[in-house]
C-alpha atoms as a PDB file:
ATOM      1  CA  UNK A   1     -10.704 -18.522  -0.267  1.00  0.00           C
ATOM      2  CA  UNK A   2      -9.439 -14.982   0.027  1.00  0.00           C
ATOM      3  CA  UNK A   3      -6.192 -14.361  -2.525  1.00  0.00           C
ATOM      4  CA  UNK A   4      -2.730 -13.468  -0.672  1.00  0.00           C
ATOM      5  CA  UNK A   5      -3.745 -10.010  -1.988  1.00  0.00           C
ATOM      6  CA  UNK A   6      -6.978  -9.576  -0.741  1.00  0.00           C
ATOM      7  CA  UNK A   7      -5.582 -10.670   2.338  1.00  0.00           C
ATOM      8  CA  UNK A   8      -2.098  -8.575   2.265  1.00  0.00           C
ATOM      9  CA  UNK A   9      -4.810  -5.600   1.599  1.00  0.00           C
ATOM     10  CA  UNK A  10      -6.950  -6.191   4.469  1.00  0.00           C
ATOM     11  CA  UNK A  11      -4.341  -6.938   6.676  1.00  0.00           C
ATOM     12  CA  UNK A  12      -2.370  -3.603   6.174  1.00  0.00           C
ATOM     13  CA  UNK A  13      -6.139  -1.554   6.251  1.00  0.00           C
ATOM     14  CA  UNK A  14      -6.856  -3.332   9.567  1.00  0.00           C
ATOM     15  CA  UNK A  15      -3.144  -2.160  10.466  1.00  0.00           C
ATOM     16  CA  UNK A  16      -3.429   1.692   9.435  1.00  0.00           C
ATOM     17  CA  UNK A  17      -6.950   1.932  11.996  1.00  0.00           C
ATOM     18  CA  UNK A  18      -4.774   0.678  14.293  1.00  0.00           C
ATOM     19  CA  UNK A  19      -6.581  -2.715  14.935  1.00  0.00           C
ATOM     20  CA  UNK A  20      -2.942  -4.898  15.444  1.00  0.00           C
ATOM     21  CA  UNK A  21      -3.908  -7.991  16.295  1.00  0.00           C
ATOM     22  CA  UNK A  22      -6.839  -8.597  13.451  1.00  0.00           C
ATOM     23  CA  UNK A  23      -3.856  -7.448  11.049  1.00  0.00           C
ATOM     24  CA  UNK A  24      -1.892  -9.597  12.316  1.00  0.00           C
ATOM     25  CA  UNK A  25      -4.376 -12.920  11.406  1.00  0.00           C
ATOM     26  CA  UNK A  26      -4.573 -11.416   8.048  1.00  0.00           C
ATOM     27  CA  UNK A  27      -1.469 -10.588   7.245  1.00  0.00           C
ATOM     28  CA  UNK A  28       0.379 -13.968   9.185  1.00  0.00           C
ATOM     29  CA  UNK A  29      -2.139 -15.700   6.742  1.00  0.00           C
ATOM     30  CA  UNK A  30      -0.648 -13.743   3.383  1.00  0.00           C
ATOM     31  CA  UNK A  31       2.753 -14.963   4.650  1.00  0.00           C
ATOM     32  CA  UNK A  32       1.834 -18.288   4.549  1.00  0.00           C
ATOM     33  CA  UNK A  33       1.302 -18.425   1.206  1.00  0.00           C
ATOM     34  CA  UNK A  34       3.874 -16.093   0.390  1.00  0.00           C
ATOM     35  CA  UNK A  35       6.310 -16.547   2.822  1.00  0.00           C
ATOM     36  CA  UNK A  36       9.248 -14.713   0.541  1.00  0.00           C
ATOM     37  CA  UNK A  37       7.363 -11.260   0.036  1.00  0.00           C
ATOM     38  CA  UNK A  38       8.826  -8.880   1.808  1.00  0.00           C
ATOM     39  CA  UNK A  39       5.615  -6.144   1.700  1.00  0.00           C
ATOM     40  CA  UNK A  40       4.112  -8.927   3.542  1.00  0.00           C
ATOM     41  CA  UNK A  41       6.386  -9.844   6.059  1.00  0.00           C
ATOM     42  CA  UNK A  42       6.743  -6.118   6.604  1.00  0.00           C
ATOM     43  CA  UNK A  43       3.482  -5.070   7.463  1.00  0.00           C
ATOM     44  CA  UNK A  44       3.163  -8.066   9.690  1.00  0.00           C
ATOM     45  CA  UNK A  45       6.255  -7.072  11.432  1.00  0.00           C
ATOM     46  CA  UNK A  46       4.681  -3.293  12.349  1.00  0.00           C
ATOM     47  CA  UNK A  47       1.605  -5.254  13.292  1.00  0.00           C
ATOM     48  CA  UNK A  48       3.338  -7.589  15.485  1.00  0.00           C
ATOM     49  CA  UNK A  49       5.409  -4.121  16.698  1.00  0.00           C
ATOM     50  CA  UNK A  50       2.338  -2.331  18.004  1.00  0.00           C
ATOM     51  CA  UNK A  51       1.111  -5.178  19.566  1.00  0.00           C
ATOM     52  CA  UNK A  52       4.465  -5.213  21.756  1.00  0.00           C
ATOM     53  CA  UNK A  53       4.418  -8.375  20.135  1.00  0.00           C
ATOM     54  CA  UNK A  54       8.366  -7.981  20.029  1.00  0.00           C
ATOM     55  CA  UNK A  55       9.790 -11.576  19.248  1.00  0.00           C
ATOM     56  CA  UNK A  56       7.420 -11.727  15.797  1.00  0.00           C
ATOM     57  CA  UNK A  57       8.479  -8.447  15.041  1.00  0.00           C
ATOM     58  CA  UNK A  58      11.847  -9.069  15.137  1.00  0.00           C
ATOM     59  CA  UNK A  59      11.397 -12.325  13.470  1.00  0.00           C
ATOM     60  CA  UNK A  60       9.674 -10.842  10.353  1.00  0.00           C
ATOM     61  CA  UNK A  61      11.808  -7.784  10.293  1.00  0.00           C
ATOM     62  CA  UNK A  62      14.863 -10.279  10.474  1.00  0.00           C
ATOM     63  CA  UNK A  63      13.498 -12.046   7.525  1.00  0.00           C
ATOM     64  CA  UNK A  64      12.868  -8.947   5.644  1.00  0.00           C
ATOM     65  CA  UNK A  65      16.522  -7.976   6.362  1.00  0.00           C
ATOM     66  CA  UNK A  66      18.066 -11.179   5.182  1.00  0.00           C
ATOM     67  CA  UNK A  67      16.993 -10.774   1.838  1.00  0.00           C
ATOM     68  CA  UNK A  68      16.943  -7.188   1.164  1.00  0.00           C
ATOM     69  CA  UNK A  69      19.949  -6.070   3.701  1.00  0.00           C
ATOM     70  CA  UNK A  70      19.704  -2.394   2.124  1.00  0.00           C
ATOM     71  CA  UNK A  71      16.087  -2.122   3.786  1.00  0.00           C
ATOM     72  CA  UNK A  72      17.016   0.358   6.423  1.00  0.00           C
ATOM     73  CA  UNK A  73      13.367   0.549   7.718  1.00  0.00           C
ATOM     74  CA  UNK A  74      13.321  -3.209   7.933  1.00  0.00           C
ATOM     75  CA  UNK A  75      16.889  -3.246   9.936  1.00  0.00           C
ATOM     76  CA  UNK A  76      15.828   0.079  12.138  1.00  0.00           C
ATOM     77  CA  UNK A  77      12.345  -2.180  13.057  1.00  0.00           C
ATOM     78  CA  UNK A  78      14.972  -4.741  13.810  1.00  0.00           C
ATOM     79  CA  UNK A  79      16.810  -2.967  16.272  1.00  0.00           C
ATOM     80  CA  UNK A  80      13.954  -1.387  17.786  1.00  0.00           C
ATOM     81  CA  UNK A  81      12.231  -4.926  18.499  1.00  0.00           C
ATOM     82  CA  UNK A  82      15.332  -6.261  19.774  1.00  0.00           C
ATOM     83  CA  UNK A  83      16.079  -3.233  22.305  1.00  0.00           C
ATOM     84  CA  UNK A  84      12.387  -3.781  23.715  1.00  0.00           C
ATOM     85  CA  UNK A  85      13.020  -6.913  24.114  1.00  0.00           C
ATOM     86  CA  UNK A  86      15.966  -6.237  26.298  1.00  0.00           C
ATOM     87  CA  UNK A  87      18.558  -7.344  23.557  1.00  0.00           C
ATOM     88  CA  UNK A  88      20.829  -4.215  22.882  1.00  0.00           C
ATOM     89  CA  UNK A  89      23.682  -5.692  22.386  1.00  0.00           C
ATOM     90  CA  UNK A  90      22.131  -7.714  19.740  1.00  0.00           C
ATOM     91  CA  UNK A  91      20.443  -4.644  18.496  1.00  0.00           C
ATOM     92  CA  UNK A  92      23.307  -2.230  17.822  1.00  0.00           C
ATOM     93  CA  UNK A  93      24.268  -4.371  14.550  1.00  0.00           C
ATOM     94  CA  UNK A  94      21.463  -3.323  12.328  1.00  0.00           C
ATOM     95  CA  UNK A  95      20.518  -0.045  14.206  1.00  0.00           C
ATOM     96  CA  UNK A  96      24.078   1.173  13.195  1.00  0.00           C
ATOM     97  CA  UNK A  97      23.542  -0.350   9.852  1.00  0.00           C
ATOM     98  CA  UNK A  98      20.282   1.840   9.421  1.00  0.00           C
ATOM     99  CA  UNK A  99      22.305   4.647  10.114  1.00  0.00           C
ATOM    100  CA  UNK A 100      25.271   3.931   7.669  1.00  0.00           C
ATOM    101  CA  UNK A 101      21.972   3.398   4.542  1.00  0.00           C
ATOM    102  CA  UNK A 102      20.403   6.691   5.944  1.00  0.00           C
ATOM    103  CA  UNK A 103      22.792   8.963   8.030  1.00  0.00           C
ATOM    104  CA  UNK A 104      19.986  11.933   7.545  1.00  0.00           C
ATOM    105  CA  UNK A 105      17.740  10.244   9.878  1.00  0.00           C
ATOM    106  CA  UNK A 106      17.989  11.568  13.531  1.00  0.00           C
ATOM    107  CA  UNK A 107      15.947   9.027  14.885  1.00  0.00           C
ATOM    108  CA  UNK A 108      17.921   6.010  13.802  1.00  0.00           C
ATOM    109  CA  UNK A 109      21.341   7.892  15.319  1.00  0.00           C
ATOM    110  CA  UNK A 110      19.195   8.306  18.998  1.00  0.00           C
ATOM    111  CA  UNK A 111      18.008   4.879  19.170  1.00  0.00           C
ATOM    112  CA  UNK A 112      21.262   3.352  17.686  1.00  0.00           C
ATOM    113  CA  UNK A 113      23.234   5.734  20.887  1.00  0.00           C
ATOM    114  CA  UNK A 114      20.459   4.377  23.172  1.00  0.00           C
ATOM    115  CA  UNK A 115      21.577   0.327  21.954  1.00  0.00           C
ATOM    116  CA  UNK A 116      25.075   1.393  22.855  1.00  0.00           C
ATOM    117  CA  UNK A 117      24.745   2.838  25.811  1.00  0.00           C
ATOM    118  CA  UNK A 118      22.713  -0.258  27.277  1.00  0.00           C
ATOM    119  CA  UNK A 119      25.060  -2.513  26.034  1.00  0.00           C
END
């Protein structure tokens, strides 16, 4: 049996050459077992993202956000899921929070305008 680390490892490898959805098996299985590790639920989360596997995403990037709600990466992945999924009134919340944690970031301020405007 491969250790939540071995598996968090290949998981985020298989996620960096840009194979999604055999990072996502790996990494879905190091959240099992460690359901409350953020790094985890994180990589799964951009896995689940490029995949335009939206929903997940958001779910793990919601999770990540509940416990650490300083995570502006975790809150902008948020957003982002929640605007492709058509949400953007739901995803103005934590896209303007990811601007208030990291105002320098042009990026966040675009896609946070974008939620508001569709909304």
């Amino acid at each position: 049996m491969e250790s939540v680390y071995d598996l968090f490892c290949r998981g985020s490898a298989l996620l960096e050459a840009g194979d999604h959805h055999a990072a996502i098996v790996a990494l879905a299985r190091a959240r099992e077992r460690e359901p409350e590790k953020a790094s985890i639920r994180e990589a799964l989360g951009r896995a689940c993202f490029h995949a335009q596997r939206y929903e997940q995403a958001a779910a793990e990037f919601a999770a990540v956000a509940e416990r650490t709600p300083t995570d502006d990466f975790a809150l902008f992945c948020l957003g982002r899921s929640l605007q492709l999924l058509g949400r953007h009134a739901e995803a103005r919340r934590p896209l303007a929070l990811a601007c208030c944690l990291r105002p320098e970031r042009r990026d966040y301020r675009v896609y946070r305008d974008r939620a508001r405007a569709a909304a």
